[in-house]
PDB file of N, CA and C in Angstrom:
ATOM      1  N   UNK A   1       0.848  -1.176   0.000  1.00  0.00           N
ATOM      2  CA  UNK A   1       0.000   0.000   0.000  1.00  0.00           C
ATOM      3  C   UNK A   1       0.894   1.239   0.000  1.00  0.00           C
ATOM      4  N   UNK A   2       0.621   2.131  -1.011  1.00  0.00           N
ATOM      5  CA  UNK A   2       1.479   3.151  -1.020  1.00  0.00           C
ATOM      6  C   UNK A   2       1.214   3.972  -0.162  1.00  0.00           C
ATOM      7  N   UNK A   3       2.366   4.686   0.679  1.00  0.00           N
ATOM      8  CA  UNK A   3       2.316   6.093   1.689  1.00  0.00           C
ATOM      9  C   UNK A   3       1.883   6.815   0.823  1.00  0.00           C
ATOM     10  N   UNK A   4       0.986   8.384   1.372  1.00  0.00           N
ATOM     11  CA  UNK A   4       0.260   9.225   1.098  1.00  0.00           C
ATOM     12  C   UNK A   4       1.493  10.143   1.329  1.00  0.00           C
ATOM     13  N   UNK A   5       1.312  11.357   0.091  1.00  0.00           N
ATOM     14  CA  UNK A   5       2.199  12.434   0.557  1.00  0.00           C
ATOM     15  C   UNK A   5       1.959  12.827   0.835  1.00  0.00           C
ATOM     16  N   UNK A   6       3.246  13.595   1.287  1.00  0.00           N
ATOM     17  CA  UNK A   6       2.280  15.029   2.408  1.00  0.00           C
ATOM     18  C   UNK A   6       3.849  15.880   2.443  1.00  0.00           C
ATOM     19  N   UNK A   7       2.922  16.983   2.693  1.00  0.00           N
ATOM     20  CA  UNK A   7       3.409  18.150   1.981  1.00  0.00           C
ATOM     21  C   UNK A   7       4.592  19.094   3.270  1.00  0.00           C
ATOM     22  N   UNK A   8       5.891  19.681   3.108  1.00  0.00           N
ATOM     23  CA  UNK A   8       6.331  19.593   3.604  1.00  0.00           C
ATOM     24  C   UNK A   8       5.805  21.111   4.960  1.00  0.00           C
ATOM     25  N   UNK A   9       6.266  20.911   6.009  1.00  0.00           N
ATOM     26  CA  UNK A   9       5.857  22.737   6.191  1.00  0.00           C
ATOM     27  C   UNK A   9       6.518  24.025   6.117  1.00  0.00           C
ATOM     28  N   UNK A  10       5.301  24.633   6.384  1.00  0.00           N
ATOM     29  CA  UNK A  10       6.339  25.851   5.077  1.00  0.00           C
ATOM     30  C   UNK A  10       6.993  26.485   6.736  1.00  0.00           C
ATOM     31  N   UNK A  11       8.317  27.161   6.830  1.00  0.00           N
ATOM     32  CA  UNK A  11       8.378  27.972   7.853  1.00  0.00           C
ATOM     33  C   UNK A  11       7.892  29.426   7.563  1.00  0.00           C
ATOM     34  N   UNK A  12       7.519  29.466   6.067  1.00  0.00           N
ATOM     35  CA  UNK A  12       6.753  31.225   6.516  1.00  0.00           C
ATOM     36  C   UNK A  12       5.515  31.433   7.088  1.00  0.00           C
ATOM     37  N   UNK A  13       5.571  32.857   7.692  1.00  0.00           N
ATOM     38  CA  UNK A  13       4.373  33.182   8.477  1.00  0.00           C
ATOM     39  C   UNK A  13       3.387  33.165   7.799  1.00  0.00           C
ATOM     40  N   UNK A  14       2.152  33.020   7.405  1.00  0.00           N
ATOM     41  CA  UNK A  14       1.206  33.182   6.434  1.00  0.00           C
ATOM     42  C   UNK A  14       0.148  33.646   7.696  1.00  0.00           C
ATOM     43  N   UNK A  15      -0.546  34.681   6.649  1.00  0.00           N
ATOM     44  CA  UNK A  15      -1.239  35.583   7.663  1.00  0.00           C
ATOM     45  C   UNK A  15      -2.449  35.533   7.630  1.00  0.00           C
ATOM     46  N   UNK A  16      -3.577  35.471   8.085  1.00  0.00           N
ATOM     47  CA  UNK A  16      -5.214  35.350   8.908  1.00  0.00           C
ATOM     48  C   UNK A  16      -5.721  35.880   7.723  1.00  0.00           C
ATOM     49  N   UNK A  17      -6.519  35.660   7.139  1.00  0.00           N
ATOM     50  CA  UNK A  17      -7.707  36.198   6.567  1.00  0.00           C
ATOM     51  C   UNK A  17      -9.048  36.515   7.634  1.00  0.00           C
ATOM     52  N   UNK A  18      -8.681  37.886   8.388  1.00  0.00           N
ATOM     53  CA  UNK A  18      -9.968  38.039   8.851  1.00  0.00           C
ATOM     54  C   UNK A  18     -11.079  38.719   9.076  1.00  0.00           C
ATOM     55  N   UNK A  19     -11.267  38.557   7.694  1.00  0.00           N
ATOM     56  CA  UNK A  19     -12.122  39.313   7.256  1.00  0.00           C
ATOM     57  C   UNK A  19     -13.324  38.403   6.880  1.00  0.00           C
ATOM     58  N   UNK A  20     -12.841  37.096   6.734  1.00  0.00           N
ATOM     59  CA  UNK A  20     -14.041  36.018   6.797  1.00  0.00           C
ATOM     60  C   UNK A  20     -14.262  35.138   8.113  1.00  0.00           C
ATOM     61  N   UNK A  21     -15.932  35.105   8.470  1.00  0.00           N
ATOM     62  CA  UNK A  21     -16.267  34.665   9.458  1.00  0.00           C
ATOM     63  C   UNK A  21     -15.837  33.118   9.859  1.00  0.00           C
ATOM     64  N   UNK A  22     -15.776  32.836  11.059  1.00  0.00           N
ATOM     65  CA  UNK A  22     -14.797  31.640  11.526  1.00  0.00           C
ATOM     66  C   UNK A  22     -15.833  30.573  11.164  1.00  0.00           C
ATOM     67  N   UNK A  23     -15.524  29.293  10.900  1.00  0.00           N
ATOM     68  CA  UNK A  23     -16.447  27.742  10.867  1.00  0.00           C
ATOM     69  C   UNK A  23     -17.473  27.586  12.295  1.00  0.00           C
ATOM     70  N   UNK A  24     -18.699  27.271  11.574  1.00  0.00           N
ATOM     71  CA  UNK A  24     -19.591  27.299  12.984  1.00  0.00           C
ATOM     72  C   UNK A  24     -18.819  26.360  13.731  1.00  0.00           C
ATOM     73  N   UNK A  25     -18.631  25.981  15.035  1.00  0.00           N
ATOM     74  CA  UNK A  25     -18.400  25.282  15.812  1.00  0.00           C
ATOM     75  C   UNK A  25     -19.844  24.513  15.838  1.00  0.00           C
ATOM     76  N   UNK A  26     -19.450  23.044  16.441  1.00  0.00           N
ATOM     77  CA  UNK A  26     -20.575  22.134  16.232  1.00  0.00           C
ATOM     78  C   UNK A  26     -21.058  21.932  17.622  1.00  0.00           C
ATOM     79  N   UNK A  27     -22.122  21.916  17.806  1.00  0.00           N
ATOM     80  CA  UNK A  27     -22.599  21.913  19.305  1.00  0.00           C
ATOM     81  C   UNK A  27     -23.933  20.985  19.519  1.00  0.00           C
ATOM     82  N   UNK A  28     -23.862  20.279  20.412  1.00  0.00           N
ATOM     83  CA  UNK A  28     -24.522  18.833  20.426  1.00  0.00           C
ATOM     84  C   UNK A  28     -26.521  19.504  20.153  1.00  0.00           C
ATOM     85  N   UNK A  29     -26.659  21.129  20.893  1.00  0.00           N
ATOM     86  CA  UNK A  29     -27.985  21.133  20.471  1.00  0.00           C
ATOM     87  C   UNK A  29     -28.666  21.577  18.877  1.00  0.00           C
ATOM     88  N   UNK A  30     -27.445  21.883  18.278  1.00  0.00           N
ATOM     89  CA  UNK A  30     -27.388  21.947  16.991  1.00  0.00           C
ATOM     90  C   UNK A  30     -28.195  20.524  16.385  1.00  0.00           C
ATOM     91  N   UNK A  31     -27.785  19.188  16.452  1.00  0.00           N
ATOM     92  CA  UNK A  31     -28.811  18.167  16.215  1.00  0.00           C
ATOM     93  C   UNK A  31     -29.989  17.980  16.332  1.00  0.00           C
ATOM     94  N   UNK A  32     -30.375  18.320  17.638  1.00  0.00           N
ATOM     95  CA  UNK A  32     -31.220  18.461  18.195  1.00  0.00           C
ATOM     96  C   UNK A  32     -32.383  19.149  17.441  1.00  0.00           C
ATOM     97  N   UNK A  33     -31.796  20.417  17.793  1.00  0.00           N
ATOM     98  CA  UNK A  33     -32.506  22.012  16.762  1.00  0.00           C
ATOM     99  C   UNK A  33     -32.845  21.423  15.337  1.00  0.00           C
ATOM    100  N   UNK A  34     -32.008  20.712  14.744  1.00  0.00           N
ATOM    101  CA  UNK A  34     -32.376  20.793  13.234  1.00  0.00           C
ATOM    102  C   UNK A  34     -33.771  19.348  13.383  1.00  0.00           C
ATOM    103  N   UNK A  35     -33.404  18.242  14.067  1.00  0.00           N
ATOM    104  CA  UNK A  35     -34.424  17.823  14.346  1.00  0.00           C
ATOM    105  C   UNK A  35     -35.772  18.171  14.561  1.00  0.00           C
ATOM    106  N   UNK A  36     -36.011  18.790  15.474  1.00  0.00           N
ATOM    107  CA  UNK A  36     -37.404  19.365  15.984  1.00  0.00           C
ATOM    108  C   UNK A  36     -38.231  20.651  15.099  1.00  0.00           C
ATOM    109  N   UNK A  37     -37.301  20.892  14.327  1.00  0.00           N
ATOM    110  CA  UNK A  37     -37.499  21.901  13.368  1.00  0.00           C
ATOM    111  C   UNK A  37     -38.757  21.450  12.520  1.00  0.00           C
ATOM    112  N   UNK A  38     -39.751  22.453  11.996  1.00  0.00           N
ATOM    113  CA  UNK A  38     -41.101  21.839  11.430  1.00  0.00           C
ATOM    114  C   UNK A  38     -42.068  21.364  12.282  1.00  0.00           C
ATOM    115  N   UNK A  39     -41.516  20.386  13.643  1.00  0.00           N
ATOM    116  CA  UNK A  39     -42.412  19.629  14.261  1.00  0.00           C
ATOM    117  C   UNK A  39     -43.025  20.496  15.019  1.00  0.00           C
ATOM    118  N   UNK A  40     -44.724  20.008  15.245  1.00  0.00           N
ATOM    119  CA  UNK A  40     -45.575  21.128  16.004  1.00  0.00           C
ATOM    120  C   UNK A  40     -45.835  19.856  17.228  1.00  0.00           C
ATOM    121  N   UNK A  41     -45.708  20.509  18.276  1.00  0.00           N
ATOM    122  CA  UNK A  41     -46.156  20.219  19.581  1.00  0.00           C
ATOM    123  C   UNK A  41     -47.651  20.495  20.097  1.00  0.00           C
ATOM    124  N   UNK A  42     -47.850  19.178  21.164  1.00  0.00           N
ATOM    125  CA  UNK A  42     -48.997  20.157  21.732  1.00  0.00           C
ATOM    126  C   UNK A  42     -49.071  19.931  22.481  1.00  0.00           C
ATOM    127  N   UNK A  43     -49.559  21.833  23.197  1.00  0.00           N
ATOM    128  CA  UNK A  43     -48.720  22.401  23.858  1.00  0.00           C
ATOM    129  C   UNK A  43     -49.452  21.478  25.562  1.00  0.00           C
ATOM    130  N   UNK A  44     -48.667  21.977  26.636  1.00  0.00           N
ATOM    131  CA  UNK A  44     -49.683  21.517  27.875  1.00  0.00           C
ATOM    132  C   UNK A  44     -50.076  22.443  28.689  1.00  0.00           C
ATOM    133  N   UNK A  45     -51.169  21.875  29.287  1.00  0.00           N
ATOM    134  CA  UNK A  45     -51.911  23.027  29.946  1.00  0.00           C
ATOM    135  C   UNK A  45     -51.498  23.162  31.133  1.00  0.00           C
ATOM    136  N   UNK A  46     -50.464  24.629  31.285  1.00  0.00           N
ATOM    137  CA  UNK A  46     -49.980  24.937  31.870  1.00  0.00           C
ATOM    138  C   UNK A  46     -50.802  26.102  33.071  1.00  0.00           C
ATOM    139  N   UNK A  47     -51.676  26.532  32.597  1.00  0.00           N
ATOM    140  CA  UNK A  47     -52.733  27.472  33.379  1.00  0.00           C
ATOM    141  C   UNK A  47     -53.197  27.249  34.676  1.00  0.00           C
ATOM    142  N   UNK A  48     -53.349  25.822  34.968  1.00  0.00           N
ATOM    143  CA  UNK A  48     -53.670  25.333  36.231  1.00  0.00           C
ATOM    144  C   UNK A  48     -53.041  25.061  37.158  1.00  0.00           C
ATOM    145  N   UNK A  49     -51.647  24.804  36.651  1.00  0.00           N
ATOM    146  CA  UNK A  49     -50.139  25.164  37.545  1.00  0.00           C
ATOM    147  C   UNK A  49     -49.852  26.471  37.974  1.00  0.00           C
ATOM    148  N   UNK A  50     -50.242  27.563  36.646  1.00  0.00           N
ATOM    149  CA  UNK A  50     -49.752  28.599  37.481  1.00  0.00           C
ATOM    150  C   UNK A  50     -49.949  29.226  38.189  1.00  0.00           C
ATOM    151  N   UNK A  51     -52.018  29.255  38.117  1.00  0.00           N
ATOM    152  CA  UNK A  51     -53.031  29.404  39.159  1.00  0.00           C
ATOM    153  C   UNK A  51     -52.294  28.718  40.332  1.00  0.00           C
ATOM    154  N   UNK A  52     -52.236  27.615  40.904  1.00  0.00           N
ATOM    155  CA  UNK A  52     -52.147  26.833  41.786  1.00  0.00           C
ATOM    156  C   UNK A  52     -50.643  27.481  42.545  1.00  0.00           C
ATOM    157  N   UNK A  53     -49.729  28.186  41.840  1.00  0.00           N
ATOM    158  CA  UNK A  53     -48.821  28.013  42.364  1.00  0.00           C
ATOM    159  C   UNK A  53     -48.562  29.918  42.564  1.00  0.00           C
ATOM    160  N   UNK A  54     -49.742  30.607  41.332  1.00  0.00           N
ATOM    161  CA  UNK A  54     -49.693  31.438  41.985  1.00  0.00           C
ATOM    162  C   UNK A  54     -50.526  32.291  43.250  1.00  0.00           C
ATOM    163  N   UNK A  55     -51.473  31.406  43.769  1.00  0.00           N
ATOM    164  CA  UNK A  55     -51.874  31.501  45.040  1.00  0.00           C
ATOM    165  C   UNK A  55     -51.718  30.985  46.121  1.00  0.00           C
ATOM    166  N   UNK A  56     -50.517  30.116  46.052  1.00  0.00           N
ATOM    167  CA  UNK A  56     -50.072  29.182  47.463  1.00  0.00           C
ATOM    168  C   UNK A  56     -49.272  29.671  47.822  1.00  0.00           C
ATOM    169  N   UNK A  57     -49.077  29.597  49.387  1.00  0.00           N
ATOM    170  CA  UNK A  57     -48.255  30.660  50.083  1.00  0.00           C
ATOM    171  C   UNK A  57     -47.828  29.481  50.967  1.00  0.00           C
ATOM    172  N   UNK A  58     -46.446  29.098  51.292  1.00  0.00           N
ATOM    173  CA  UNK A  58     -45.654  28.392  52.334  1.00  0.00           C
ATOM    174  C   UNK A  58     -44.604  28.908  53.028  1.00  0.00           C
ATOM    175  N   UNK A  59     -44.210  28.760  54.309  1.00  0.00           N
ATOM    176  CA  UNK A  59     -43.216  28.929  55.028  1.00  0.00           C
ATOM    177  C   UNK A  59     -42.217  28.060  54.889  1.00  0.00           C
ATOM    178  N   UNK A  60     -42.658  26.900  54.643  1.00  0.00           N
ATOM    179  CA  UNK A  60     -41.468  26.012  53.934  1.00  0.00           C
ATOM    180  C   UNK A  60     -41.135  26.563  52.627  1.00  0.00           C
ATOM    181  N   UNK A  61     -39.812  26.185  53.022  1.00  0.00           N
ATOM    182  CA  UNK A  61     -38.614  26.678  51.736  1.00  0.00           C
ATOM    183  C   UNK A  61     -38.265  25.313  51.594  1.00  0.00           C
ATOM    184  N   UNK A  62     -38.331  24.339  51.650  1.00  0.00           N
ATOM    185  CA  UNK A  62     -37.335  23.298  51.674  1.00  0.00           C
ATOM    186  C   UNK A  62     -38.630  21.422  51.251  1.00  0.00           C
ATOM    187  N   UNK A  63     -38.434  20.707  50.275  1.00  0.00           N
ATOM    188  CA  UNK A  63     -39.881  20.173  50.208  1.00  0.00           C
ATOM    189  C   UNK A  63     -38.541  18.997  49.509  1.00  0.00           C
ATOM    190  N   UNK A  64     -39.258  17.756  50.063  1.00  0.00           N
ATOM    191  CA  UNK A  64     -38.813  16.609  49.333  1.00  0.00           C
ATOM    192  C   UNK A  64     -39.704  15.916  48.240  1.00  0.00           C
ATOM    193  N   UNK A  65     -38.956  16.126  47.116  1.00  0.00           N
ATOM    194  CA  UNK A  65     -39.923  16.385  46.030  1.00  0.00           C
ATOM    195  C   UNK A  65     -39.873  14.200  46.014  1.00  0.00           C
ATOM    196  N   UNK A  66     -39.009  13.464  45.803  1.00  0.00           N
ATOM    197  CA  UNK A  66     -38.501  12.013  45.639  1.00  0.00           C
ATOM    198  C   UNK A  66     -37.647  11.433  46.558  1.00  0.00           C
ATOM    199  N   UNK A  67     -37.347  10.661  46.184  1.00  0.00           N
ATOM    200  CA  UNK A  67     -36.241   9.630  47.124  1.00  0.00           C
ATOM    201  C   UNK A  67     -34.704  10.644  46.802  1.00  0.00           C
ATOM    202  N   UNK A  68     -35.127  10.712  45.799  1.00  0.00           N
ATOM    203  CA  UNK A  68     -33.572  11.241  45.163  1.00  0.00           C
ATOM    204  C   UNK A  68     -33.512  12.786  44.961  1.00  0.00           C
ATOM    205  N   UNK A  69     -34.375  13.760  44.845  1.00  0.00           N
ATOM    206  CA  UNK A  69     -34.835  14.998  44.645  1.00  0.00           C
ATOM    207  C   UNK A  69     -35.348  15.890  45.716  1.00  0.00           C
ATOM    208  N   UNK A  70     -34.578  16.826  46.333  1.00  0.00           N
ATOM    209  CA  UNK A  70     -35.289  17.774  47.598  1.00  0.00           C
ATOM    210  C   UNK A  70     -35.272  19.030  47.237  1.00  0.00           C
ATOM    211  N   UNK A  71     -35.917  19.803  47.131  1.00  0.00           N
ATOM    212  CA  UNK A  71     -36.423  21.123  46.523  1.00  0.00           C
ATOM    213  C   UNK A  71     -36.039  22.485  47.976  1.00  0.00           C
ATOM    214  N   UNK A  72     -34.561  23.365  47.492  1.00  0.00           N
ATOM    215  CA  UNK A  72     -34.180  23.618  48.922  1.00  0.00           C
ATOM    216  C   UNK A  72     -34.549  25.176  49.069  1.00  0.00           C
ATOM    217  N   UNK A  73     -35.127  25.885  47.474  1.00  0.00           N
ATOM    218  CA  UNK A  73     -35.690  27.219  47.507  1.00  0.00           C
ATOM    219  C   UNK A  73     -36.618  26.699  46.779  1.00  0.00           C
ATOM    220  N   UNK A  74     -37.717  26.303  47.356  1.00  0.00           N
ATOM    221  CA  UNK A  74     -39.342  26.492  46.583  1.00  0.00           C
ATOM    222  C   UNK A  74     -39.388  27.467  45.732  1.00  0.00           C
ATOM    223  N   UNK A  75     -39.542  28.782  46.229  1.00  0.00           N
ATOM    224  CA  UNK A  75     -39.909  29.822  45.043  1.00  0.00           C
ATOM    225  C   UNK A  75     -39.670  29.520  43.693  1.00  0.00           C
ATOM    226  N   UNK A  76     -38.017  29.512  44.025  1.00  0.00           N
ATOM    227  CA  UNK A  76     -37.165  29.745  42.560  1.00  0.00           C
ATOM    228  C   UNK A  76     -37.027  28.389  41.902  1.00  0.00           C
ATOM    229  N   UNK A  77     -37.175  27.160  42.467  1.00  0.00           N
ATOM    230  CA  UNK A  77     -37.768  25.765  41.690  1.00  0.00           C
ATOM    231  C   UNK A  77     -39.291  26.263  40.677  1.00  0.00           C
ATOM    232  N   UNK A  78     -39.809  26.794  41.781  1.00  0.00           N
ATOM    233  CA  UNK A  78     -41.151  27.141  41.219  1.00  0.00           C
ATOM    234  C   UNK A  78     -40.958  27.550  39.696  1.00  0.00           C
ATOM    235  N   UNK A  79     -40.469  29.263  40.134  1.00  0.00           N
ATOM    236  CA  UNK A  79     -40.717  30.203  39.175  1.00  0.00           C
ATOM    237  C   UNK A  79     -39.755  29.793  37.837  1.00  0.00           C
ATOM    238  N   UNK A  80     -38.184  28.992  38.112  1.00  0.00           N
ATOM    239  CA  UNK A  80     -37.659  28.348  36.849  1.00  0.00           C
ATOM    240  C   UNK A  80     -38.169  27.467  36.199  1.00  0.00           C
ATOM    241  N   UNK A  81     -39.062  26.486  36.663  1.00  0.00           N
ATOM    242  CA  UNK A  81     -39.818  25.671  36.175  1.00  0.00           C
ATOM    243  C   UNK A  81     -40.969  25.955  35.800  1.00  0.00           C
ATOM    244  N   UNK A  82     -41.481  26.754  36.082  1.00  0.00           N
ATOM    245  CA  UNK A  82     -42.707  27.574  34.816  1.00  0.00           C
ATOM    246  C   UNK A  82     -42.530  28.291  33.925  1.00  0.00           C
ATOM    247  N   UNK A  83     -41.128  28.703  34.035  1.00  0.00           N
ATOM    248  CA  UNK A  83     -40.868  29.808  32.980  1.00  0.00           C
ATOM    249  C   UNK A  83     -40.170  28.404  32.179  1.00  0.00           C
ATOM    250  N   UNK A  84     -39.227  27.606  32.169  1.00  0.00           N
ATOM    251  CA  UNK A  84     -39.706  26.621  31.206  1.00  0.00           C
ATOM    252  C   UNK A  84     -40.216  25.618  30.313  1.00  0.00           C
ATOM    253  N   UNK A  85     -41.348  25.644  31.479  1.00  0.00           N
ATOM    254  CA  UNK A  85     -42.351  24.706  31.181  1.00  0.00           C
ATOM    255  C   UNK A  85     -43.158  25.755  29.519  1.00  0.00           C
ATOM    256  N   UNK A  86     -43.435  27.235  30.462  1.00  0.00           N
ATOM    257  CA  UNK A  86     -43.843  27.651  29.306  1.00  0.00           C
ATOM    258  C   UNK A  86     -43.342  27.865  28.085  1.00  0.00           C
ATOM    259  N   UNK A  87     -42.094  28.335  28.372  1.00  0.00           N
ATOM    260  CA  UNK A  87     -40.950  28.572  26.810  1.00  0.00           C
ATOM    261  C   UNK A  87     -41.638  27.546  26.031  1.00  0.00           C
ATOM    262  N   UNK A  88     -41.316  26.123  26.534  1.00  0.00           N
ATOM    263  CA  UNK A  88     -40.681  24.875  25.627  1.00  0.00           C
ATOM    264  C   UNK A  88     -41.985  23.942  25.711  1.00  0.00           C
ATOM    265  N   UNK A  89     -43.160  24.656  25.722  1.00  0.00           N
ATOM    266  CA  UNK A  89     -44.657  23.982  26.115  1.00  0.00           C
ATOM    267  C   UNK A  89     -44.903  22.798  24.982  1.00  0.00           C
ATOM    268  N   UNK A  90     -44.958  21.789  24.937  1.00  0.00           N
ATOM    269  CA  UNK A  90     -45.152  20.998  24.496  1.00  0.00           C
ATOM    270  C   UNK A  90     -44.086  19.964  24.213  1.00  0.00           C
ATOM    271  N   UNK A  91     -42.624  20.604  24.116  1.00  0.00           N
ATOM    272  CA  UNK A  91     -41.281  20.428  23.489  1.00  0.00           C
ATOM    273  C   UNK A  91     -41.374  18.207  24.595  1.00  0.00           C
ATOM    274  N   UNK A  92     -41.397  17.009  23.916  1.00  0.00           N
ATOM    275  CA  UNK A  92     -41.268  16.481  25.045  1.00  0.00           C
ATOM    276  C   UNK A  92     -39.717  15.972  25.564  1.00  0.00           C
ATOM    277  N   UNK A  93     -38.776  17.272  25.635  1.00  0.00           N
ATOM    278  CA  UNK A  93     -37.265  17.604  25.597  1.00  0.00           C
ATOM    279  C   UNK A  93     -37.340  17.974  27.146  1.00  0.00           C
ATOM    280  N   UNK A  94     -38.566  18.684  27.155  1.00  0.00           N
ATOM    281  CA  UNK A  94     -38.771  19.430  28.798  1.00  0.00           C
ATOM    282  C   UNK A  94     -40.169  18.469  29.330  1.00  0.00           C
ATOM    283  N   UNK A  95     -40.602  17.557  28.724  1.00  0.00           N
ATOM    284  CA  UNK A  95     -41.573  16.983  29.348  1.00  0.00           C
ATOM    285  C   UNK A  95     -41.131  16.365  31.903  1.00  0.00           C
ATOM    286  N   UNK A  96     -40.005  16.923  31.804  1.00  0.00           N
ATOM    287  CA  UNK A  96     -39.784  16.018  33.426  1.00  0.00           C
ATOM    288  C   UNK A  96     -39.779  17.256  33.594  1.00  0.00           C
ATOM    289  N   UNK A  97     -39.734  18.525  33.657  1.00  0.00           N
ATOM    290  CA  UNK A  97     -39.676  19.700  34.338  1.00  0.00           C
ATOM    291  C   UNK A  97     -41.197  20.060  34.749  1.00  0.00           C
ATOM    292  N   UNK A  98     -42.359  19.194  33.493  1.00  0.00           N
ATOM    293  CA  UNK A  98     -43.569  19.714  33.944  1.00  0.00           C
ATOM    294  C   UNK A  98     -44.369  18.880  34.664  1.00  0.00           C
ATOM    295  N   UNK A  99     -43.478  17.703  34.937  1.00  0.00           N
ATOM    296  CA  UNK A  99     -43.769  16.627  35.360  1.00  0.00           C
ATOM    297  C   UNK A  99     -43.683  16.541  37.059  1.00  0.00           C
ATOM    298  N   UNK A 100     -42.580  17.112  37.096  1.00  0.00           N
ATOM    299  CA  UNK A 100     -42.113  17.676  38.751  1.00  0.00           C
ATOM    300  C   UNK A 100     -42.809  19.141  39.012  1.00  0.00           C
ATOM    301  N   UNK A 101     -43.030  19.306  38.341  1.00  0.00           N
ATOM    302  CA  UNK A 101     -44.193  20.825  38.809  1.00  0.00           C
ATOM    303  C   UNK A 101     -45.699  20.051  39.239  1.00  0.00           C
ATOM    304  N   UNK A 102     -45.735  19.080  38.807  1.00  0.00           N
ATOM    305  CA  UNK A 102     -47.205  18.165  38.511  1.00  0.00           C
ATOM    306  C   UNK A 102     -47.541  17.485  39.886  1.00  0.00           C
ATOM    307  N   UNK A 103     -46.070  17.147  40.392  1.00  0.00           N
ATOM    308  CA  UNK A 103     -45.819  16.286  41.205  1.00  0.00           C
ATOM    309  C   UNK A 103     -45.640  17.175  42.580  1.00  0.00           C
ATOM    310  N   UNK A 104     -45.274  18.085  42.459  1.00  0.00           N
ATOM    311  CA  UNK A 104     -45.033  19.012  44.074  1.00  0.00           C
ATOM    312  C   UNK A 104     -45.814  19.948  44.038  1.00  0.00           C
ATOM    313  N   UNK A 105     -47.330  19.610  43.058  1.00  0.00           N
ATOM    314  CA  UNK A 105     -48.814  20.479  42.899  1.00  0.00           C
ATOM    315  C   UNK A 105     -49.186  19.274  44.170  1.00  0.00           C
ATOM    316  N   UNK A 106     -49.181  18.347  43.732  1.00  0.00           N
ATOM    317  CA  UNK A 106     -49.528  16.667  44.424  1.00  0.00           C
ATOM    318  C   UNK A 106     -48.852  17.145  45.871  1.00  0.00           C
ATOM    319  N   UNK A 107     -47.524  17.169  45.946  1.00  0.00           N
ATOM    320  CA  UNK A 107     -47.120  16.779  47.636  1.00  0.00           C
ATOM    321  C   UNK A 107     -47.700  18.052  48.373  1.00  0.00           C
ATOM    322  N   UNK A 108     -47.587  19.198  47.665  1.00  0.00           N
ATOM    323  CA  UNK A 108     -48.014  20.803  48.429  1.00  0.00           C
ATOM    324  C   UNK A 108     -50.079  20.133  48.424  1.00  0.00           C
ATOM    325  N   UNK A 109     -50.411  20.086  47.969  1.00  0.00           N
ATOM    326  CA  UNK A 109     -52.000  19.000  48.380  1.00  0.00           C
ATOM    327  C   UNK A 109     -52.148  18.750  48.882  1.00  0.00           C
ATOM    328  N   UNK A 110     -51.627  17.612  49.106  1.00  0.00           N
ATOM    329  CA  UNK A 110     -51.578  17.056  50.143  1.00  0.00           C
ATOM    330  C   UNK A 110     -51.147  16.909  51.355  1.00  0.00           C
ATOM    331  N   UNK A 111     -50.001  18.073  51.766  1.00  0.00           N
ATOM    332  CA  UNK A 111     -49.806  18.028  53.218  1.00  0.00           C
ATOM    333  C   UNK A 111     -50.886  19.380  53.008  1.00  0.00           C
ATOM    334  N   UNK A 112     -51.264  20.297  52.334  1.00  0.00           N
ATOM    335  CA  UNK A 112     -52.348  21.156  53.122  1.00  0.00           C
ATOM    336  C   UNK A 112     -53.807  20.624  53.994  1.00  0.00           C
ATOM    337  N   UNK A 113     -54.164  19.403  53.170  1.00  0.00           N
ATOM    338  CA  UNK A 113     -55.112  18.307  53.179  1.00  0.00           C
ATOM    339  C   UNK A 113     -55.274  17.613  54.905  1.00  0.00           C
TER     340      UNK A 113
END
């Protein structure tokens, strides 16, 4: 099998062209993105979460959402998880974010109960 040539290097400086924009860099949600592209979702009904969560008032800050999951600022679990539940409403990329909002609608229930 014949060796491939290859070319020797040059020691001159050869200088930047930059005036042209650099190669996209490849980034894993780039796949993703071109995937989901076209596809229509539908969406979830998010209205009854936000009702629910925007009239409940606790002194607990601190809620064990699972075995494996403890929720140690309520609010801001809250309020990040509705703000992307709504962004990405239907997306099922974010389907466990609305799932655990679903679920500590359930445990906040039930200890008021």
């Amino acid at each position: 099998m014949p060796l491939p040539k290859i070319k020797p290097i040059s020691t001159a400086v050869q200088s930047e062209d930059l005036t042209e924009s650099p190669p996209p860099r490849f980034e894993a949600n780039d796949v993703f993105y071109k995937e989901s592209q076209g596809r229509q979702y539908t969406p979830w009904d998010t209205a009854e979460l936000e009702e629910f969560f925007r009239n409940f008032t606790s002194r607990d800050k601190m809620v064990r959402l699972d075995s494996c999951s403890t929720i140690i600022d309520l609010p801001l679990f809250v309020e990040s998880h509705l703000a992307t539940v709504k962004t990405h409403s239907g997306n099922p990329r974010y389907l466990p974010d609305f799932e655990r909002l679903q679920e500590l609608r359930r445990i906040l229930t039930n200890n008021l109960n």
